[in-house]
C-alpha atoms as a PDB file:
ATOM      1  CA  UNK A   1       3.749  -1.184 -10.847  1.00  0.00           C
ATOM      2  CA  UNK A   2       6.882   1.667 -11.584  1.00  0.00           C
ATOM      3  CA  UNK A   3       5.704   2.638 -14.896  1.00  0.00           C
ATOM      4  CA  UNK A   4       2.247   2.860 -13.145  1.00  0.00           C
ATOM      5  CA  UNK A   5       3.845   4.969 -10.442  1.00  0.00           C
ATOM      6  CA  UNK A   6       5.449   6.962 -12.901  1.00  0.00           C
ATOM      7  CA  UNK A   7       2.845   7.714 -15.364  1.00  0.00           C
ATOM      8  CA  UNK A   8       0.914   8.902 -12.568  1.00  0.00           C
ATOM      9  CA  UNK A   9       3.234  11.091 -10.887  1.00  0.00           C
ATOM     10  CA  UNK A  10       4.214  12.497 -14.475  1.00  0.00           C
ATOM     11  CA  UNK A  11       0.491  13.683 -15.340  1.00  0.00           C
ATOM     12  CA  UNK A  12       0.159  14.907 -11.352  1.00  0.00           C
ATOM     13  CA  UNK A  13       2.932  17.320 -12.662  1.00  0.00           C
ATOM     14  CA  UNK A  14       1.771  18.038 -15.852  1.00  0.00           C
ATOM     15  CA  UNK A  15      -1.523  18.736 -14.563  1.00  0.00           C
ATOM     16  CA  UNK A  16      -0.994  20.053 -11.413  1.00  0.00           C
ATOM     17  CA  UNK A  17      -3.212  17.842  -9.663  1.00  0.00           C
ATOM     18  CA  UNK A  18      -3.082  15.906  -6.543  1.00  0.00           C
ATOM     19  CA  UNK A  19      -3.525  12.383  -8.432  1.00  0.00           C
ATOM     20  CA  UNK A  20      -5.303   9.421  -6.483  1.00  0.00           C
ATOM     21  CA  UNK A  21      -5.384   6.152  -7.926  1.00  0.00           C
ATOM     22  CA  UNK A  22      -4.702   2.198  -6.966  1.00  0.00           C
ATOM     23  CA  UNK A  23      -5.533  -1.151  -7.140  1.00  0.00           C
ATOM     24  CA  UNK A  24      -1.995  -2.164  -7.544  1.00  0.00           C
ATOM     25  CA  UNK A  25      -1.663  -3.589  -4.506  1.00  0.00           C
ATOM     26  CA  UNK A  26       0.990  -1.620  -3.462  1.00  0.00           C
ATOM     27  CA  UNK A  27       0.636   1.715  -1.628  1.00  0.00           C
ATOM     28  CA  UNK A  28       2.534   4.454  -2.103  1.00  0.00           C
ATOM     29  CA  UNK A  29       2.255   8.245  -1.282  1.00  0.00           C
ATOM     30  CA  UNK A  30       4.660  10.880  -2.890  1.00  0.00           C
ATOM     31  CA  UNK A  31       5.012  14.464  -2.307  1.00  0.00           C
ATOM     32  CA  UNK A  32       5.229  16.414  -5.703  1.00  0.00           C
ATOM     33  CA  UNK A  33       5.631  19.757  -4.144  1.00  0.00           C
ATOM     34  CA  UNK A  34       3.597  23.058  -3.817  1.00  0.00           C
ATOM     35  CA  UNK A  35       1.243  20.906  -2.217  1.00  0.00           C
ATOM     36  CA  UNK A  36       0.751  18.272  -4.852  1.00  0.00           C
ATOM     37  CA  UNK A  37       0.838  14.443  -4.576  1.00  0.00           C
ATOM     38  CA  UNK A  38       0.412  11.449  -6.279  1.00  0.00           C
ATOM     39  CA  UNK A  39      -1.041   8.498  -3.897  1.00  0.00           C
ATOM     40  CA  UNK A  40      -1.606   4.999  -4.964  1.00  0.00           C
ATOM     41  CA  UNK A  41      -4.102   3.684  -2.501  1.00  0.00           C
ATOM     42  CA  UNK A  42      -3.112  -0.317  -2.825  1.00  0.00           C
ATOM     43  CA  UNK A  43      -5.851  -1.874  -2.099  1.00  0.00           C
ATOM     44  CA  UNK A  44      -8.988  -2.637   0.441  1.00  0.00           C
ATOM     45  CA  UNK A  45      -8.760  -6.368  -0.149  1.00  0.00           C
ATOM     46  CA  UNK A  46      -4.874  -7.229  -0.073  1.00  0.00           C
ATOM     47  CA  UNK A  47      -3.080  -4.800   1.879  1.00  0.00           C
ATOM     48  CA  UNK A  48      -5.742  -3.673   3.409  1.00  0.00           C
ATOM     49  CA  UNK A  49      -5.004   0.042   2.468  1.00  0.00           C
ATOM     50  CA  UNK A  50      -7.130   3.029   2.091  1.00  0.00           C
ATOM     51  CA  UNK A  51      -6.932   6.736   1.553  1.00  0.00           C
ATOM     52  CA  UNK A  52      -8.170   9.279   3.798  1.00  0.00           C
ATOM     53  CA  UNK A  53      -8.135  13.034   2.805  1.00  0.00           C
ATOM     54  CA  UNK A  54      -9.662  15.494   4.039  1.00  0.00           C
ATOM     55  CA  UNK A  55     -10.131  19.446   2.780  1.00  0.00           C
ATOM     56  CA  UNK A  56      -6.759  21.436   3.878  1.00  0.00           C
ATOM     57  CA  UNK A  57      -4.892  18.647   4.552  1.00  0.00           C
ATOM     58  CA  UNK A  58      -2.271  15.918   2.533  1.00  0.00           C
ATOM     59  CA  UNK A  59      -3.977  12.769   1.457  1.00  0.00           C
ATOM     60  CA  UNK A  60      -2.517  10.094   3.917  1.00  0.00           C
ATOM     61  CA  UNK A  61      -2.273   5.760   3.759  1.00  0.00           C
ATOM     62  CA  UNK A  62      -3.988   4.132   6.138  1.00  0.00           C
ATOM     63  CA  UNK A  63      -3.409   0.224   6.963  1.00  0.00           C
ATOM     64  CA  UNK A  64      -6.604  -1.352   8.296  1.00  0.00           C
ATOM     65  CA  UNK A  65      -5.299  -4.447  10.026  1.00  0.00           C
ATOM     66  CA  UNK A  66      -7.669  -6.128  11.905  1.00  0.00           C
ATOM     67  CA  UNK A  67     -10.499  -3.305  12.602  1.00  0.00           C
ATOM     68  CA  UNK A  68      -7.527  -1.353  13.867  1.00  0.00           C
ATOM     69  CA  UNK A  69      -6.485   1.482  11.752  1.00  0.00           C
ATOM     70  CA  UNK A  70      -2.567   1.957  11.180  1.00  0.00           C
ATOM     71  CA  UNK A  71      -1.794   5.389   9.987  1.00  0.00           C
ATOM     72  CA  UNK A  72       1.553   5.728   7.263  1.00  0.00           C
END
């Protein structure tokens, strides 16, 4: 899962791209700066994670646990 994390957050830079990606079952979210990030969403089925983002805003985790969302 780190050389996942890394790969991704090294093409985020090189591209300049806000870079979404998962099914690691691990959730992560990592500011790149000037407004770029690189967000592993986990996973629906596991950890129950999704990612919500919407236009203008950062791309944020949030933990569905039990038809309750928990916002990270």
């Amino acid at each position: 899962v780190g050389m996942i994390n890394l790969r991704a957050e090294t093409y985020a830079r090189k591209h300049k791209v806000t870079l979404i990606y998962g099914h690691t079952h691990y959730p992560l979210r990592r500011h790149l700066g000037k407004g770029l990030f690189a967000v592993n969403s986990g996973d629906l089925e596991d950890s129950m994670t999704v990612v919500e983002w919407e236009s203008g805003s950062s791309p944020r985790i949030v933990r569905l646990k039990q038809g309750k969302e928990v916002q990270q």
